[in-house]
C-alpha atoms as a PDB file:
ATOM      1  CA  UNK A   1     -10.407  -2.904   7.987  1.00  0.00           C
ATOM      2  CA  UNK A   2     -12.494  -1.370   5.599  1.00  0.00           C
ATOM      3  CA  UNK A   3     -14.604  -0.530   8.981  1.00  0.00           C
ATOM      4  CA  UNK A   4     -11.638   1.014  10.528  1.00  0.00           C
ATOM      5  CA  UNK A   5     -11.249   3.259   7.389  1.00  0.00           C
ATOM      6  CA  UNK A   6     -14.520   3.876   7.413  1.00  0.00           C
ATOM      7  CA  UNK A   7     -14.364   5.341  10.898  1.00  0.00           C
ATOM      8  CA  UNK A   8     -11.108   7.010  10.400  1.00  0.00           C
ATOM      9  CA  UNK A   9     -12.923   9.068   7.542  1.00  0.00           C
ATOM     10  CA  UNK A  10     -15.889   9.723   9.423  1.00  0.00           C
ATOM     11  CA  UNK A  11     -13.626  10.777  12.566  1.00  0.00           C
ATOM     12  CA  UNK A  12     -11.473  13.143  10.587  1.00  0.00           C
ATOM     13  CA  UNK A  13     -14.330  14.638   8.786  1.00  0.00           C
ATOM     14  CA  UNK A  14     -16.008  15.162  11.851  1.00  0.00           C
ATOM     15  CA  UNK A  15     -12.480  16.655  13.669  1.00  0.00           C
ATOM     16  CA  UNK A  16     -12.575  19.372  10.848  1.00  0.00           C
ATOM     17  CA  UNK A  17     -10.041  17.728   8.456  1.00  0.00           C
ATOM     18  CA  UNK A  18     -10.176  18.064   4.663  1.00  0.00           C
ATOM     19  CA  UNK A  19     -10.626  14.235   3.413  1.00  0.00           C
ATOM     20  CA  UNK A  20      -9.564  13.371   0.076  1.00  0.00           C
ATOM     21  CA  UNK A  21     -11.359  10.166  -1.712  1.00  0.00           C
ATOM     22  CA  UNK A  22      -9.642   8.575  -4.092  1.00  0.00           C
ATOM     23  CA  UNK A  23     -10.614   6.072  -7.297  1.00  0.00           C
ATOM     24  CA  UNK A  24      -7.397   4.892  -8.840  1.00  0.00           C
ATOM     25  CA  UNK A  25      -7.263   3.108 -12.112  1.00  0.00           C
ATOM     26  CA  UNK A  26      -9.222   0.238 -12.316  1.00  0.00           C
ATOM     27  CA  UNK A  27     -11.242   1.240  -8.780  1.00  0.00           C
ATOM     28  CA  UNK A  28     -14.480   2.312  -8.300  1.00  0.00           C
ATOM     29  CA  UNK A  29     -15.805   4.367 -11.052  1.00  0.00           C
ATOM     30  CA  UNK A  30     -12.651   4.337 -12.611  1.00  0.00           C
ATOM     31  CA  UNK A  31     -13.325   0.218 -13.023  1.00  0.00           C
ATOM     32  CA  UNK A  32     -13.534  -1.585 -16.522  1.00  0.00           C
ATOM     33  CA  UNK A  33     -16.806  -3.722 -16.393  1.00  0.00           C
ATOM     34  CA  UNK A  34     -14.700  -5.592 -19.689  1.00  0.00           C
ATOM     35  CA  UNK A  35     -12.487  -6.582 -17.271  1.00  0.00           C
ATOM     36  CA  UNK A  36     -14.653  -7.784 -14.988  1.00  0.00           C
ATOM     37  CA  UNK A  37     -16.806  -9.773 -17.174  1.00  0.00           C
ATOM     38  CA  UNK A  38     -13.215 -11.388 -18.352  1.00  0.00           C
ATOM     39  CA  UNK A  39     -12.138 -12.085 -14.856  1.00  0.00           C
ATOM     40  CA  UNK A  40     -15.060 -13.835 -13.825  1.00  0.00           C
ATOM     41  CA  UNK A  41     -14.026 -16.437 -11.423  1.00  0.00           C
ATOM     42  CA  UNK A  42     -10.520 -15.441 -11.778  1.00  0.00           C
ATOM     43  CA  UNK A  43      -9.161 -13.268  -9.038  1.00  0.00           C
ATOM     44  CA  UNK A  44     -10.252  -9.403  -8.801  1.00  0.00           C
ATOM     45  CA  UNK A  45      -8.099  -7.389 -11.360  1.00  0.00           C
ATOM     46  CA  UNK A  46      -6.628 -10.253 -13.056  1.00  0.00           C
ATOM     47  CA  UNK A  47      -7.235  -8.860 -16.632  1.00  0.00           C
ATOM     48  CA  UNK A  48      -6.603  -4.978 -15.986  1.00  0.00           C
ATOM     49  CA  UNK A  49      -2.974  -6.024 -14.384  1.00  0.00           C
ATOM     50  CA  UNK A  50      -2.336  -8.820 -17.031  1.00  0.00           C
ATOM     51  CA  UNK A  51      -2.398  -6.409 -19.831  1.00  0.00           C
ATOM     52  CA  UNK A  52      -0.642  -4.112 -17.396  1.00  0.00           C
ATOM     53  CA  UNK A  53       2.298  -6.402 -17.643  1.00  0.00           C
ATOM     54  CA  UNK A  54       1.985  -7.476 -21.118  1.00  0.00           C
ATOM     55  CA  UNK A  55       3.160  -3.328 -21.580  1.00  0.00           C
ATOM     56  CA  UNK A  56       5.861  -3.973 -19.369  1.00  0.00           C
ATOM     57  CA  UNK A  57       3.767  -1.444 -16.121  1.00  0.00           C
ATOM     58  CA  UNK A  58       2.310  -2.807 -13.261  1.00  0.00           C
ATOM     59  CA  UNK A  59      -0.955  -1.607 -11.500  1.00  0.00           C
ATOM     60  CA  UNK A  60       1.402  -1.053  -8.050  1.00  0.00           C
ATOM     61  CA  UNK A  61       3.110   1.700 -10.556  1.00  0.00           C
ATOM     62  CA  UNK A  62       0.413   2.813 -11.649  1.00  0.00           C
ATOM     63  CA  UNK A  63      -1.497   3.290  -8.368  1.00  0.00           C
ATOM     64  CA  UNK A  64       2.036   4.050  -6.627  1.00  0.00           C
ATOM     65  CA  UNK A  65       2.274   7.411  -9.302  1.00  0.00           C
ATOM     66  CA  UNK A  66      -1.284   8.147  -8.698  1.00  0.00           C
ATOM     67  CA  UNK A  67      -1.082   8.364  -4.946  1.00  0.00           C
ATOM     68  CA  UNK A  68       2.028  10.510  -4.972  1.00  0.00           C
ATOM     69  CA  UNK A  69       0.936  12.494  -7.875  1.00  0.00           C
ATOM     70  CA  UNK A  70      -2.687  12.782  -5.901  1.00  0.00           C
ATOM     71  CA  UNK A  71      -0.051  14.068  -2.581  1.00  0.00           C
ATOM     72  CA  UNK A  72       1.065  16.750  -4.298  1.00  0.00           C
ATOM     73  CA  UNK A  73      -1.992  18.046  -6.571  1.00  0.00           C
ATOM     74  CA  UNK A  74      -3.472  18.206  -2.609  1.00  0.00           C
ATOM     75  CA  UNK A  75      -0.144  19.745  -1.178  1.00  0.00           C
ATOM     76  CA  UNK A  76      -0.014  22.814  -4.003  1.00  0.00           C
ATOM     77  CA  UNK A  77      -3.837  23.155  -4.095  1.00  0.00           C
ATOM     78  CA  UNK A  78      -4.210  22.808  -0.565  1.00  0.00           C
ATOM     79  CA  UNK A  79      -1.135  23.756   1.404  1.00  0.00           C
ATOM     80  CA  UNK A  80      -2.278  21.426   4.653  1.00  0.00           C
ATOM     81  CA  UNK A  81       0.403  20.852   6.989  1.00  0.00           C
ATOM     82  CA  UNK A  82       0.237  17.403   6.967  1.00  0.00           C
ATOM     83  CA  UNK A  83      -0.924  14.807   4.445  1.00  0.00           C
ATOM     84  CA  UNK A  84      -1.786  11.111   5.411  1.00  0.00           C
ATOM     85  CA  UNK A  85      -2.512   8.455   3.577  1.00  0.00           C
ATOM     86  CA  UNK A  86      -4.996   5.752   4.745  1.00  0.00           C
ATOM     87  CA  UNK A  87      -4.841   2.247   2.642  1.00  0.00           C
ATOM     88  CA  UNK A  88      -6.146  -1.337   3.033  1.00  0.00           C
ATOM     89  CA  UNK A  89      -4.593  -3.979   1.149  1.00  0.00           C
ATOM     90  CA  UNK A  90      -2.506  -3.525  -2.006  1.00  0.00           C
ATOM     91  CA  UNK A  91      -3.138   0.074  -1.982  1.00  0.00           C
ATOM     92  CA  UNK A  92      -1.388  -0.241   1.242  1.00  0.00           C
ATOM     93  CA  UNK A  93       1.961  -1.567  -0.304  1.00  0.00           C
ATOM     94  CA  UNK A  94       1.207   1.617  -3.225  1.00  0.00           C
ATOM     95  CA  UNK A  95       1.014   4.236  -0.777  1.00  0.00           C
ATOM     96  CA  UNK A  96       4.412   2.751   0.680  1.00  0.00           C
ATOM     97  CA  UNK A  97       6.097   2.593  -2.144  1.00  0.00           C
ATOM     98  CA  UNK A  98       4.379   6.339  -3.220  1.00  0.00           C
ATOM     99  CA  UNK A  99       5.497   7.751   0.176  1.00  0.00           C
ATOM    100  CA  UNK A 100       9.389   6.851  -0.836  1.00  0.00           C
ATOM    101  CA  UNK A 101       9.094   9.063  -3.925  1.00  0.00           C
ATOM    102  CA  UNK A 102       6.723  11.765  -2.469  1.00  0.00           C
ATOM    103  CA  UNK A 103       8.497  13.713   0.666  1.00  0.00           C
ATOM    104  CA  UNK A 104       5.491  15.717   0.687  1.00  0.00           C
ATOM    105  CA  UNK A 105       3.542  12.828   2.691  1.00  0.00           C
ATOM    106  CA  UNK A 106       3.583  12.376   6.237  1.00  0.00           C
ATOM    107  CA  UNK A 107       2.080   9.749   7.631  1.00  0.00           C
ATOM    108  CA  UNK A 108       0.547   7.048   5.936  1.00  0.00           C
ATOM    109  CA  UNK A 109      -1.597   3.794   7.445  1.00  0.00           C
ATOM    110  CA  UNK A 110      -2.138   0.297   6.370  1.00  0.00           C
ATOM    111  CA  UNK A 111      -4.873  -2.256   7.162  1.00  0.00           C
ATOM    112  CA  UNK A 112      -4.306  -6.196   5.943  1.00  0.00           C
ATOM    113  CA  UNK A 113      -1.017  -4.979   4.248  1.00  0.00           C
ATOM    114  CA  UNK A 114       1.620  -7.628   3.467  1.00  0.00           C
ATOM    115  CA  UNK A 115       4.883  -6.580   5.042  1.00  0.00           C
ATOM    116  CA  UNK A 116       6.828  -8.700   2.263  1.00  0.00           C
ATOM    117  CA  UNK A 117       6.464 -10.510  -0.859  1.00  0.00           C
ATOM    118  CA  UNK A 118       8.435 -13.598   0.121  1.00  0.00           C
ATOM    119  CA  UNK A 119       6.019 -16.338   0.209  1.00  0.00           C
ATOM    120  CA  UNK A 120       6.017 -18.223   3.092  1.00  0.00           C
ATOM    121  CA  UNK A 121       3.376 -20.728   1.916  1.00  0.00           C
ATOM    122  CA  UNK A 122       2.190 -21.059  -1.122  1.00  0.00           C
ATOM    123  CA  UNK A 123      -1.628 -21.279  -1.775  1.00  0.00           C
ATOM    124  CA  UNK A 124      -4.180 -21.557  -4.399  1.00  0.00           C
ATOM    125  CA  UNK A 125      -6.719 -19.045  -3.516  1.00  0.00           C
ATOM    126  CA  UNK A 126      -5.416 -15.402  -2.932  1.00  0.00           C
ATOM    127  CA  UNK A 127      -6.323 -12.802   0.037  1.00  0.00           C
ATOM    128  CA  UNK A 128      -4.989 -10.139  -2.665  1.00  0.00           C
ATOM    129  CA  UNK A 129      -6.246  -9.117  -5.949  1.00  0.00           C
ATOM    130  CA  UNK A 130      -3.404  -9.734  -9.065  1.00  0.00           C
ATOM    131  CA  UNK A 131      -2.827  -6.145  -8.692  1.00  0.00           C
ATOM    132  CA  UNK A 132      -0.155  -6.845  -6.316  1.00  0.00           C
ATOM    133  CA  UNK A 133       2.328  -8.319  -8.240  1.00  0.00           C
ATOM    134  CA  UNK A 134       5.397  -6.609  -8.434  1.00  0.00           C
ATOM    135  CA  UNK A 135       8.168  -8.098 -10.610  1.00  0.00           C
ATOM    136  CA  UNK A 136      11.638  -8.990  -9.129  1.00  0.00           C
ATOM    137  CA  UNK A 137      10.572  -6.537  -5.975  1.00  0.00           C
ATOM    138  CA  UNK A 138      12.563  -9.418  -3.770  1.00  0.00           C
ATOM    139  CA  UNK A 139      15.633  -8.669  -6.068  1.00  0.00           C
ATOM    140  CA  UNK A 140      15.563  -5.033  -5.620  1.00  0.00           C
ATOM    141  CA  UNK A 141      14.966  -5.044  -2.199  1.00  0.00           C
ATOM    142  CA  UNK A 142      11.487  -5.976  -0.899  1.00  0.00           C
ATOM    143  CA  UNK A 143       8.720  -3.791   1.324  1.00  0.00           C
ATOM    144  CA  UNK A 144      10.742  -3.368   4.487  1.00  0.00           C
ATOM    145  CA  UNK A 145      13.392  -1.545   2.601  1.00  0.00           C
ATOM    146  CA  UNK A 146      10.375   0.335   0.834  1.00  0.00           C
ATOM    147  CA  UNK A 147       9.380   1.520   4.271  1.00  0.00           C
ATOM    148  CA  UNK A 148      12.763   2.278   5.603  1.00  0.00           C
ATOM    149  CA  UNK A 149      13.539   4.447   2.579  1.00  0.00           C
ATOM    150  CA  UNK A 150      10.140   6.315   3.000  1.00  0.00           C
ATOM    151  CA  UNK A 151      10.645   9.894   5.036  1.00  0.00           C
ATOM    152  CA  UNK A 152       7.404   9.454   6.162  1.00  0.00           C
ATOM    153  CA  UNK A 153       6.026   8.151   9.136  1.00  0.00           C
ATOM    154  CA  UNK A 154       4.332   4.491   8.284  1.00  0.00           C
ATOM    155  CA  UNK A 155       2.331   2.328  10.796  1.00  0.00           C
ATOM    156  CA  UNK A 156       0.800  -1.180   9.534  1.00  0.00           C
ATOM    157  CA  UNK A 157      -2.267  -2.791  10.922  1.00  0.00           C
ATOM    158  CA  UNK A 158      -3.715  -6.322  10.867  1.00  0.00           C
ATOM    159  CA  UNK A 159      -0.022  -7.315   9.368  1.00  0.00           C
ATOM    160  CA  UNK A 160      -0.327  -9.993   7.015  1.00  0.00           C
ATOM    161  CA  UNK A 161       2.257 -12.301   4.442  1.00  0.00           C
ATOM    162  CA  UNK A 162       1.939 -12.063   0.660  1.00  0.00           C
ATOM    163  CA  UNK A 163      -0.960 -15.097   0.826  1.00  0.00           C
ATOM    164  CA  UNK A 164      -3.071 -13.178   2.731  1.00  0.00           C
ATOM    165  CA  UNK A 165      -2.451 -14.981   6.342  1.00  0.00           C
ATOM    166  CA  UNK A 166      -2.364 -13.190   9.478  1.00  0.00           C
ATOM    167  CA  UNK A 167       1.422 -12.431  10.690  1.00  0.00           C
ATOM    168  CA  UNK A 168       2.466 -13.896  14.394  1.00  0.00           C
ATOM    169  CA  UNK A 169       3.684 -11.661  16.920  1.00  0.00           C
ATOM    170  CA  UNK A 170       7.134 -13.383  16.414  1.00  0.00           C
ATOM    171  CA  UNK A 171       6.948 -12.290  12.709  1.00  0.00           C
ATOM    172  CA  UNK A 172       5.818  -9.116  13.001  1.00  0.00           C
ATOM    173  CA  UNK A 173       8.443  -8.426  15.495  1.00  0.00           C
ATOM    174  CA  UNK A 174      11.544 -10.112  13.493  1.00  0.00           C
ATOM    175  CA  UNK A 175      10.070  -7.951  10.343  1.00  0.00           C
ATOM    176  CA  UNK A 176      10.026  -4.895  12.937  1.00  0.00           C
ATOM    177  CA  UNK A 177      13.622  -5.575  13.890  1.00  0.00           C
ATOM    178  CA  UNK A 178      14.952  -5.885   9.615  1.00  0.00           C
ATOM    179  CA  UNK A 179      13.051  -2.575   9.035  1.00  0.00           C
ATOM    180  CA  UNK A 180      14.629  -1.186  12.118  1.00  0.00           C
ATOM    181  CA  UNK A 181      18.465  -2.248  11.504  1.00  0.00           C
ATOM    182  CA  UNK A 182      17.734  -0.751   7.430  1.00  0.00           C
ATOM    183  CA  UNK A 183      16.637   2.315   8.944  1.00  0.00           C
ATOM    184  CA  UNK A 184      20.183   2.841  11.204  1.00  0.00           C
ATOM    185  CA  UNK A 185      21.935   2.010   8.044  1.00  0.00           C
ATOM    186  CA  UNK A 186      19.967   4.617   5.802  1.00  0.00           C
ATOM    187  CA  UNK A 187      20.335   6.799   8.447  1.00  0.00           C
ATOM    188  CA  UNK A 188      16.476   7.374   8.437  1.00  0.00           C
ATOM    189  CA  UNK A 189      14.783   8.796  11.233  1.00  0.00           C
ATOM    190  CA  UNK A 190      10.738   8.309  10.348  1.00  0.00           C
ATOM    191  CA  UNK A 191       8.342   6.133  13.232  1.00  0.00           C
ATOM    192  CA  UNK A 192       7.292   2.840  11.362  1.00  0.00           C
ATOM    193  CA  UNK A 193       5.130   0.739  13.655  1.00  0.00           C
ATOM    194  CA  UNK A 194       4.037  -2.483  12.737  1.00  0.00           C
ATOM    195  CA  UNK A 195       0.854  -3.499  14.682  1.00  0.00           C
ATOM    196  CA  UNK A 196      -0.609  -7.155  14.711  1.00  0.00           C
END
């Protein structure tokens, strides 16, 4: 994944495109080596989206109002026809969630993205940093409604479950079918593919 993003930069560069590179809070040079040093041997983030919590935010807000904000600082700087978003991971679900609020984005992409937070099996270890936590998400609707409400196009590669496991081709096509039957009720009329 981070290959494929790698070469979708490169590729897009190369094509002529304008590519945007983001750090978001708590990423890159926008890290806190505190946190770090506290979440040593604890999964990646754990501190930063702790205290996140403890103030009643979440770093999926915070990275979710980032990435739209981000859309349309580019989209009134910029004026490109077309804005996509390329994520791996949690910043996958973010950009999701950021393309429901931001109409301004297009298309975006996902690489090792869960499709929803229902666990399926519960295990120890974690494929995803703490950052992607979202409380009572299942109550208010989950990530295939997130998608069906988004007016942007959406396609998800290397599916995967909230643990981090690799999504069947019978799962990915019952989770293709739920987004599908929420998008004929919302009336919505954007592409989402969901690719194994």
């Amino acid at each position: 994944p981070q290959k494929q993003l790698n070469d979708k930069v490169r590729k897009y560069r190369d094509q002529g495109f304008a590519v945007v590179l983001s750090d978001l809070t708590g990423l890159g040079i926008n890290s806190s080596s505190v946190g770090r040093n506290f979440d040593n041997g604890l999964p990646k983030l754990h501190t930063l989206s702790r205290s996140q919590h403890w103030l009643g935010r979440s770093m999926m807000g915070i990275w979710t109002e980032q990435i739209a904000h981000l859309a349309s600082l580019v989209k009134q700087s910029f004026n490109p026809q077309n804005i996509e978003i390329h994520a791996e991971k949690e910043l996958g679900v973010a950009s999701i969630l950021a393309a429901t609020l931001n109409e301004q984005i297009n298309h975006v992409e996902t690489y090792e993205t869960p499709i929803s937070y229902l666990v399926r099996q519960a295990k120890l270890d974690t494929f995803y940093s703490q950052a992607i936590h979202i409380p009572s998400i299942i109550n208010w609707g989950d990530l295939p409604l997130a998608a069906a409400l988004a007016p942007a196009d959406i396609s998800m590669h290397s599916l995967r479950d909230i643990a981090g496991d690799s999504l069947s081709q019978s799962d990915i096509t019952d989770a293709q079918e739920k987004i599908a039957s929420l998008q004929t009720i919302l009336k919505s009329k954007s592409k989402i593919k969901l690719l194994h």
